[in-house]
Every structure is written in structure tokens, then in C-alpha cells.
PDB file of N, CA and C in Angstrom:
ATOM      1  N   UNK A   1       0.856  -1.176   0.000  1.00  0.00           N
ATOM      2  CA  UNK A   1       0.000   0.000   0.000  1.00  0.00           C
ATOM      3  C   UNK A   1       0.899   1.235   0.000  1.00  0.00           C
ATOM      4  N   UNK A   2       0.480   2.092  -0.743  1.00  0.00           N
ATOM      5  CA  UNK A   2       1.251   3.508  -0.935  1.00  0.00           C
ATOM      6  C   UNK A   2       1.234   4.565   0.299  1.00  0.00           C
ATOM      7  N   UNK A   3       1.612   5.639   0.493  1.00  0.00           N
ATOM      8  CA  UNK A   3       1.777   6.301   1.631  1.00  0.00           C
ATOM      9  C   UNK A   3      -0.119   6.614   1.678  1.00  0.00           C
ATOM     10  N   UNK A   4       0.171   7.611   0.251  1.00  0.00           N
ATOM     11  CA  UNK A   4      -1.221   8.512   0.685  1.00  0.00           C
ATOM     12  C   UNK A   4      -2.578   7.085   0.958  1.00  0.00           C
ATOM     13  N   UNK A   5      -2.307   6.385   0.091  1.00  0.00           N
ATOM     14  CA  UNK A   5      -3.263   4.861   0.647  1.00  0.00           C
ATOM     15  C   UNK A   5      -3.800   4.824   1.655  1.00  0.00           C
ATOM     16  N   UNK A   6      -2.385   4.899   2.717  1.00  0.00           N
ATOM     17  CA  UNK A   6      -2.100   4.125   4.095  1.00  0.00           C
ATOM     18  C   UNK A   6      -2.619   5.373   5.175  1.00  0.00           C
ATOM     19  N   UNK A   7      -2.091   6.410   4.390  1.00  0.00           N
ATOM     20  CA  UNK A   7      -2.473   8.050   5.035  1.00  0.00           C
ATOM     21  C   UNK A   7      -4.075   7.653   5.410  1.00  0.00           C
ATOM     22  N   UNK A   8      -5.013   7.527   4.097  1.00  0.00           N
ATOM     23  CA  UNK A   8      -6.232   7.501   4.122  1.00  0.00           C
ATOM     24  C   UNK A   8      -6.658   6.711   4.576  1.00  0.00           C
ATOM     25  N   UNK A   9      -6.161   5.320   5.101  1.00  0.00           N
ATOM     26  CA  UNK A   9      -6.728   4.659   5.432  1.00  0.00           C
ATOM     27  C   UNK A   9      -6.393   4.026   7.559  1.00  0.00           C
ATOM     28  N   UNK A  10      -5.518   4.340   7.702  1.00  0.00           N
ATOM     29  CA  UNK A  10      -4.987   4.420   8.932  1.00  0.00           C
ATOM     30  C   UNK A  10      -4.681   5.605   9.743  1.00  0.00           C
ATOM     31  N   UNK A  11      -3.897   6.529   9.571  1.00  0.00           N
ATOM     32  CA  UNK A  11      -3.608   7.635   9.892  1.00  0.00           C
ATOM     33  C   UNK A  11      -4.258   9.001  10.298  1.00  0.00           C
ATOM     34  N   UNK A  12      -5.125   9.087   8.935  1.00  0.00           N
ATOM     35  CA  UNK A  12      -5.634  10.029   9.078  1.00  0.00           C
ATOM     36  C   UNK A  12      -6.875  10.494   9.802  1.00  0.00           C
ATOM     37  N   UNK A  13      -7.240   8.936  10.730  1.00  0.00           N
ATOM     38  CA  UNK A  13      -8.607   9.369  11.347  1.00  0.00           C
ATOM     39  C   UNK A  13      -7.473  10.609  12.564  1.00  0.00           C
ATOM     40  N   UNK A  14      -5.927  10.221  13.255  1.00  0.00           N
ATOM     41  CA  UNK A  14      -5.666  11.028  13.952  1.00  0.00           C
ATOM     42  C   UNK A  14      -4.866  12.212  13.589  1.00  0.00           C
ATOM     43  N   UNK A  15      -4.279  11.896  12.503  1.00  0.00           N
ATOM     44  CA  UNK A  15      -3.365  13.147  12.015  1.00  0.00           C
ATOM     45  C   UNK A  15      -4.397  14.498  11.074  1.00  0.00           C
ATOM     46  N   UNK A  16      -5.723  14.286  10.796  1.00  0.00           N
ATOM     47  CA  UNK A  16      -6.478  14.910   9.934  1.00  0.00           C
ATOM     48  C   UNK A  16      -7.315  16.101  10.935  1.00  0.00           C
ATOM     49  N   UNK A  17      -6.909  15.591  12.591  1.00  0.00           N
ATOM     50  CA  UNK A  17      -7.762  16.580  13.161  1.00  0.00           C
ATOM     51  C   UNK A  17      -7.270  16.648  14.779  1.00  0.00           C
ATOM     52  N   UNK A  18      -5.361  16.068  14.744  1.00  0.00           N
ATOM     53  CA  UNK A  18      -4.811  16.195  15.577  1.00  0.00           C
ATOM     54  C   UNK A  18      -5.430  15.705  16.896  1.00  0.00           C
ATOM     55  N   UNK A  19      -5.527  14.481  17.032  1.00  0.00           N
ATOM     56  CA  UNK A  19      -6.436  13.566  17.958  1.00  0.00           C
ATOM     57  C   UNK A  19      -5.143  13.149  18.743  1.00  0.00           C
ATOM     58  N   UNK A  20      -5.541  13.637  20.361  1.00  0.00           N
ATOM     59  CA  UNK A  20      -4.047  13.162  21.169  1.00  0.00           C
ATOM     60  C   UNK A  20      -2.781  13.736  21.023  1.00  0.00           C
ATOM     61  N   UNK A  21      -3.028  14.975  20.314  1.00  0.00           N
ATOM     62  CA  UNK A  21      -1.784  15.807  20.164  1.00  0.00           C
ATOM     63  C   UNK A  21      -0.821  15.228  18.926  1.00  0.00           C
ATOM     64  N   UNK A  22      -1.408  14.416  18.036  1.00  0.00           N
ATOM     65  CA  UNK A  22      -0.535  14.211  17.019  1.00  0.00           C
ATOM     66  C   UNK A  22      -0.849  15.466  16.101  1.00  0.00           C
ATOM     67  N   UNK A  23       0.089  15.658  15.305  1.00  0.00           N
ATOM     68  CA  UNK A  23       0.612  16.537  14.175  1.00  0.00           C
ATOM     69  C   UNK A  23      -0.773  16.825  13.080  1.00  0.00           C
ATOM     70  N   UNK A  24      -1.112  17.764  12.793  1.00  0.00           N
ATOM     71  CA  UNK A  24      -1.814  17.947  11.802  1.00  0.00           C
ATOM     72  C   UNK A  24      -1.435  17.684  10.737  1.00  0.00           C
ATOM     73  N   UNK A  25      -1.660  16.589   9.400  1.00  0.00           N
ATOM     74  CA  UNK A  25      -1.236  16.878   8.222  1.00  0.00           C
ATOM     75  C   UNK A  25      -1.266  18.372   7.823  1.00  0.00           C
ATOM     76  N   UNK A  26      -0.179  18.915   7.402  1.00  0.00           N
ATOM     77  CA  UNK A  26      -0.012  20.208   6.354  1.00  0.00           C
ATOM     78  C   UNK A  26       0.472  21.000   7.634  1.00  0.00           C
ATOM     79  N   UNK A  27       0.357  20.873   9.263  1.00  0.00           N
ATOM     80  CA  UNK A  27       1.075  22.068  10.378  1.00  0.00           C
ATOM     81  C   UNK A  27       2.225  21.653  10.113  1.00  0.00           C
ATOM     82  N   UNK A  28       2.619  22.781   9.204  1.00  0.00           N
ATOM     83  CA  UNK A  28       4.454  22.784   9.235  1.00  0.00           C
ATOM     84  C   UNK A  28       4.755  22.801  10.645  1.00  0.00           C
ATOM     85  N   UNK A  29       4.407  24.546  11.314  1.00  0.00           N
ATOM     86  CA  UNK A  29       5.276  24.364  12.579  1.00  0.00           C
ATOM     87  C   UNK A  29       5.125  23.092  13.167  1.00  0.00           C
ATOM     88  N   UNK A  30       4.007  22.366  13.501  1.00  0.00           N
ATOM     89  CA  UNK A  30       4.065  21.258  14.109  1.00  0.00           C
ATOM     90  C   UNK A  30       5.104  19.966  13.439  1.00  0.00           C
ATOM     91  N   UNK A  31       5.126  19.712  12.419  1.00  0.00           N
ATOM     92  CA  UNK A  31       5.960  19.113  11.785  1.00  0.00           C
ATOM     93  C   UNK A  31       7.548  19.534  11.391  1.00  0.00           C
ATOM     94  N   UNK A  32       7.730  20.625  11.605  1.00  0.00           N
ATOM     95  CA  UNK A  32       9.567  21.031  11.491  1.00  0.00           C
ATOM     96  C   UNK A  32      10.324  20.411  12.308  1.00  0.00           C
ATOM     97  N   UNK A  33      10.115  20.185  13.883  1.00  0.00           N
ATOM     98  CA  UNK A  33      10.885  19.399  14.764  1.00  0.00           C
ATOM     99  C   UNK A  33      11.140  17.598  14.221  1.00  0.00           C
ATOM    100  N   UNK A  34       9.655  17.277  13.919  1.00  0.00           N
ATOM    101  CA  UNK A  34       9.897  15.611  13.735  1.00  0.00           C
ATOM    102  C   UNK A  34      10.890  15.629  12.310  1.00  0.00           C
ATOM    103  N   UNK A  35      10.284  16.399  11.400  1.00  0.00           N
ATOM    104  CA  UNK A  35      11.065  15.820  10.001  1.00  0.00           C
ATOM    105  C   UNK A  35      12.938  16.482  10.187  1.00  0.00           C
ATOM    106  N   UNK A  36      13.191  17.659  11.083  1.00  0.00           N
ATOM    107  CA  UNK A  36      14.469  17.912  10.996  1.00  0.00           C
ATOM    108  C   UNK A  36      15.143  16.618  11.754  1.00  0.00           C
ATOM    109  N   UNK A  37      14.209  15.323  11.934  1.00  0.00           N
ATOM    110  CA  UNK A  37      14.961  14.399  12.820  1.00  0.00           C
ATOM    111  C   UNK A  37      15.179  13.691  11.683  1.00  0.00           C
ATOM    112  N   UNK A  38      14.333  13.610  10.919  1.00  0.00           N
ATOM    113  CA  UNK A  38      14.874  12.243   9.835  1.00  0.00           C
ATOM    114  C   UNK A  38      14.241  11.821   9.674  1.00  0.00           C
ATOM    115  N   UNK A  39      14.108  10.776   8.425  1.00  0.00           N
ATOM    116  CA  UNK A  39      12.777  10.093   7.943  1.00  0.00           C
ATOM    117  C   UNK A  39      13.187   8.272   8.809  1.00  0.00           C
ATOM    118  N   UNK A  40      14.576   8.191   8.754  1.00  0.00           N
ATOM    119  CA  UNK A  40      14.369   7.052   9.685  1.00  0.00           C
ATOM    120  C   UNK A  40      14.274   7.183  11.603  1.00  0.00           C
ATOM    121  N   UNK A  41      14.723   7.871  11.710  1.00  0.00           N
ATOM    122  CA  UNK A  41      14.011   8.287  13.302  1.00  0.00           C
ATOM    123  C   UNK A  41      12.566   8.265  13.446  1.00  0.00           C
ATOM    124  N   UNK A  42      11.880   9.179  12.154  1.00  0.00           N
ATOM    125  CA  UNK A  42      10.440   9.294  12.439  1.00  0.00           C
ATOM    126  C   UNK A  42       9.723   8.099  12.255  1.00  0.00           C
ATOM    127  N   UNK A  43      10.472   6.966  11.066  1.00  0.00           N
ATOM    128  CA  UNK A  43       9.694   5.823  10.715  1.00  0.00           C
ATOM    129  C   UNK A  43      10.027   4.843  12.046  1.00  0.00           C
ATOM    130  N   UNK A  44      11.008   4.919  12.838  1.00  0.00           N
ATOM    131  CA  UNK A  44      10.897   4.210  13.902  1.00  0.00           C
ATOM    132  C   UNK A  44       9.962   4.786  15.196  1.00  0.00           C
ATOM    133  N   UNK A  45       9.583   5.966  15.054  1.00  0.00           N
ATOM    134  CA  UNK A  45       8.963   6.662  16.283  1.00  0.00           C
ATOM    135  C   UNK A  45       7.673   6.144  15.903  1.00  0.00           C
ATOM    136  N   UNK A  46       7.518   5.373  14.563  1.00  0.00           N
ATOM    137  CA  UNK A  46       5.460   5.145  14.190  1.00  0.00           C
ATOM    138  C   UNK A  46       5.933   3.693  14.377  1.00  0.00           C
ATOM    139  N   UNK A  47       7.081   2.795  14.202  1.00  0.00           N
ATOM    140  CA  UNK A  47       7.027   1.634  14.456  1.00  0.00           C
ATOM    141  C   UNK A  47       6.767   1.446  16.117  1.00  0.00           C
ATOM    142  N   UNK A  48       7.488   1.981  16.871  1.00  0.00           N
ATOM    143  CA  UNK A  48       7.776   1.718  18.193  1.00  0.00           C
ATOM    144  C   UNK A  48       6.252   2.230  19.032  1.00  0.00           C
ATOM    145  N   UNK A  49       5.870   3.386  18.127  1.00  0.00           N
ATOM    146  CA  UNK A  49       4.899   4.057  19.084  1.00  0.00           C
ATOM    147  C   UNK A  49       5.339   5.117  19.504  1.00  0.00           C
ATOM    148  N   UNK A  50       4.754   6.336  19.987  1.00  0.00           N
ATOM    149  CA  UNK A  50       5.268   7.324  20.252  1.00  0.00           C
ATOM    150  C   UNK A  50       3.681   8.423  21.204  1.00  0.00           C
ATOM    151  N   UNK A  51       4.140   8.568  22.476  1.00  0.00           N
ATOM    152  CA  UNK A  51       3.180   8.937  22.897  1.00  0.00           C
ATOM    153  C   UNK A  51       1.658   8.629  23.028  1.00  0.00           C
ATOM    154  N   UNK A  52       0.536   8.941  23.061  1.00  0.00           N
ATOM    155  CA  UNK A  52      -0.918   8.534  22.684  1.00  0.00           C
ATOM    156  C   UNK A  52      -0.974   7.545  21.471  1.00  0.00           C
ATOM    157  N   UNK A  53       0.387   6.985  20.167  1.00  0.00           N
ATOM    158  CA  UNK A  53       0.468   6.541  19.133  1.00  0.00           C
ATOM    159  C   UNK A  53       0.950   4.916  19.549  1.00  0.00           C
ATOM    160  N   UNK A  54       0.028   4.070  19.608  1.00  0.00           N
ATOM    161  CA  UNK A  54       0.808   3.167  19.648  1.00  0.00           C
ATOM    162  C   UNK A  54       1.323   1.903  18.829  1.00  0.00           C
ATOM    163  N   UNK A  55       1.928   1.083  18.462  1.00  0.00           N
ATOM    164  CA  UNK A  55       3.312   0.827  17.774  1.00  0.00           C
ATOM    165  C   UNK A  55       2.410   0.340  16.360  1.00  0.00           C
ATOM    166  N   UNK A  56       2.640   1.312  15.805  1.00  0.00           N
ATOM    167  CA  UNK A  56       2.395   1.033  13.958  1.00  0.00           C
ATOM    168  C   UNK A  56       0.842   1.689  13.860  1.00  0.00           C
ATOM    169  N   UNK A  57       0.932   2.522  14.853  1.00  0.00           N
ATOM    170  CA  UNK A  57      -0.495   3.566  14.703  1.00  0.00           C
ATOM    171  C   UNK A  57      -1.602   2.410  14.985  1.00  0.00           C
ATOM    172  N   UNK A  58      -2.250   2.436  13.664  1.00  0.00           N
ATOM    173  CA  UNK A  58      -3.846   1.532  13.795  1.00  0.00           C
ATOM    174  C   UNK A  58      -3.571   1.018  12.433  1.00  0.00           C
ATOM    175  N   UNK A  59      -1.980   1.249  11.896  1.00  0.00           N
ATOM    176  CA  UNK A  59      -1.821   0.111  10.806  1.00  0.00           C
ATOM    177  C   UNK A  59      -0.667  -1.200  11.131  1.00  0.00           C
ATOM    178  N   UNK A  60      -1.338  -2.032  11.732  1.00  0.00           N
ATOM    179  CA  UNK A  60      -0.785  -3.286  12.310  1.00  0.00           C
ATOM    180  C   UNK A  60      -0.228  -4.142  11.799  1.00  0.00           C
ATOM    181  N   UNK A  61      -0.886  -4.368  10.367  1.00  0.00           N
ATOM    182  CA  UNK A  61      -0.285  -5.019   9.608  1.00  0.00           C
ATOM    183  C   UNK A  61       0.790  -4.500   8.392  1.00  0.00           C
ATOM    184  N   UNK A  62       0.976  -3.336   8.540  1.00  0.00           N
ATOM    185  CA  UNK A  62       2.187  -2.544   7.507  1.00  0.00           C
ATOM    186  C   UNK A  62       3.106  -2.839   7.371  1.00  0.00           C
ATOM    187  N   UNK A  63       4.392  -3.350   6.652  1.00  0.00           N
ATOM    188  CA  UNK A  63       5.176  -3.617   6.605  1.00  0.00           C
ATOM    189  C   UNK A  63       5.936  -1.859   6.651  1.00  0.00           C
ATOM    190  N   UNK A  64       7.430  -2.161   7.538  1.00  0.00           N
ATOM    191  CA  UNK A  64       8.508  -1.139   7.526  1.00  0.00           C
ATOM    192  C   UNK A  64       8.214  -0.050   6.464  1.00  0.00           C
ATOM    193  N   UNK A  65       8.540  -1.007   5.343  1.00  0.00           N
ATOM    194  CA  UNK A  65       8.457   0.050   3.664  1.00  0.00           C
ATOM    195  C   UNK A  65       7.022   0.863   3.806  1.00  0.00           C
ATOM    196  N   UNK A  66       6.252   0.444   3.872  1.00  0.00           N
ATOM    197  CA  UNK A  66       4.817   0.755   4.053  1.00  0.00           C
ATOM    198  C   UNK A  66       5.001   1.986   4.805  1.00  0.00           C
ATOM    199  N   UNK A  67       5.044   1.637   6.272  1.00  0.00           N
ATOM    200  CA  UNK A  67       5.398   2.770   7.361  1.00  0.00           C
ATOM    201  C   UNK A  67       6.133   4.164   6.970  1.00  0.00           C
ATOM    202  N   UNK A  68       7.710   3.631   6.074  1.00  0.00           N
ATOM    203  CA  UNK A  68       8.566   4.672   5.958  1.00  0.00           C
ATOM    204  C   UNK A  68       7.719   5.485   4.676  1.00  0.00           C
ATOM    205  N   UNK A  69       6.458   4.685   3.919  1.00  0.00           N
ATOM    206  CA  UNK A  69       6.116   5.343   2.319  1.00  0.00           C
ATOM    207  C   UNK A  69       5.039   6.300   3.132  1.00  0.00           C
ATOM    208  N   UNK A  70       4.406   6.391   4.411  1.00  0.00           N
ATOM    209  CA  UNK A  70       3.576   7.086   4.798  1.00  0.00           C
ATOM    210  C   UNK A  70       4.280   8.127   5.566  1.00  0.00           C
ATOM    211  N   UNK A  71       5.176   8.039   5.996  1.00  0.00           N
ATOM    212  CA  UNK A  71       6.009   9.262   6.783  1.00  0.00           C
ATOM    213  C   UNK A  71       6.922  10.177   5.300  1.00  0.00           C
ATOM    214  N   UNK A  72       6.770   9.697   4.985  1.00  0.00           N
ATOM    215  CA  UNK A  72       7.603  10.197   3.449  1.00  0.00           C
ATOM    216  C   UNK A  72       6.409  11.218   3.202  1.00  0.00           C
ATOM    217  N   UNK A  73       5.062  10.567   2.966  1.00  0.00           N
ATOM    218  CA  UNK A  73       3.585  11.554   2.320  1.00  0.00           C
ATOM    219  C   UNK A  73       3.455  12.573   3.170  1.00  0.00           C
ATOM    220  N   UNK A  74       3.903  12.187   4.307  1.00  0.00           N
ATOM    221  CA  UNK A  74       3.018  13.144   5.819  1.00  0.00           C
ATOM    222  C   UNK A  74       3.832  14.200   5.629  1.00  0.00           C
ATOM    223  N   UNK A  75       5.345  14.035   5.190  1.00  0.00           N
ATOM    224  CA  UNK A  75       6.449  15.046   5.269  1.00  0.00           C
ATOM    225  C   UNK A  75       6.127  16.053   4.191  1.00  0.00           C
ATOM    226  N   UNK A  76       6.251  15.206   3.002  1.00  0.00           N
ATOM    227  CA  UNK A  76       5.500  15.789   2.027  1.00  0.00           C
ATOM    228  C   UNK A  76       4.255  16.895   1.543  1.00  0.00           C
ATOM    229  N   UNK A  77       3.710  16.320   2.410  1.00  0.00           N
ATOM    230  CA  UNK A  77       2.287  17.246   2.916  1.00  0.00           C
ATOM    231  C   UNK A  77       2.552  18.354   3.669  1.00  0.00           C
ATOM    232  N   UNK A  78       3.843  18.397   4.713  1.00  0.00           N
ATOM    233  CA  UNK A  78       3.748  19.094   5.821  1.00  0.00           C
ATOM    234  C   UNK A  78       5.179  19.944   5.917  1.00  0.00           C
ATOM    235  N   UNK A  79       5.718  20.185   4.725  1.00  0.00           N
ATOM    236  CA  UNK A  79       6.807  21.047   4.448  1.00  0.00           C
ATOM    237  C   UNK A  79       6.638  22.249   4.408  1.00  0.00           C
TER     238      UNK A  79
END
């Protein structure tokens, strides 16, 4: 599954309206700290879990690639 796919289909019930303090798709300011970390820091912070997020969001079955193709879109979105 492709990022924006995975965006639409997992993600975005919390990133679309910042549920639990995650990141708004498209809030740069909110997004400048995570992406100046890296796209593999951030793809391990959605594997591991990260705060209210826990490990692989509400996409459980994603493979790594999967994970890193949706943090790639989110960045994308949120530059």
C-alpha cells in the first residue's frame, strides 16, 4: 500500500484533526521538529509508538516500507 493509501486509510482518522496531540497533516510548525529528525528516526517513532500513538499507529499489519512510504507523504504534505 502507498503512503497517501495508508495516510487515508490508517492515519488520518488522527493526524487529519490532531487527535491526542498528534501533528496535523499540512502544520508545518508542528511538523519542522519531527522531520528535521529524519525520515528514519520518524519511521521508527510510528514503528515503536510514540506517545498517545501506539506501535504502527492503527496500521498493524504494515510492513517497515509501508510505514517509511507514509512518513515520506506526511512530510510531504507538511513542508
Amino acid at each position: 500500500m502507498g503512503g497517501e493509501a495508508l495516510y487515508q486509510n490508517a492515519c488520518m482518522g488522527c493526524h487529519a484533526e490532531g487527535v491526542a496531540g498528534a501533528p496535523k497533516l499540512g502544520d508545518k510548525q508542528a511538523w519542522a521538529p519531527r522531520i528535521a529528525t529524519g525520515s528514519d528516526t520518524m519511521t521508527q517513532s510510528v514503528i515503536q509508538g510514540k506517545g498517545s500513538m501506539p506501535p504502527k499507529g492503527t496500521a498493524l499489519n504494515a510492513t517497515e516500507a509501508e510505514l517509511r512510504s507514509v512518513v515520506d507523504y506526511m512530510v510531504e504534505k507538511s513542508q
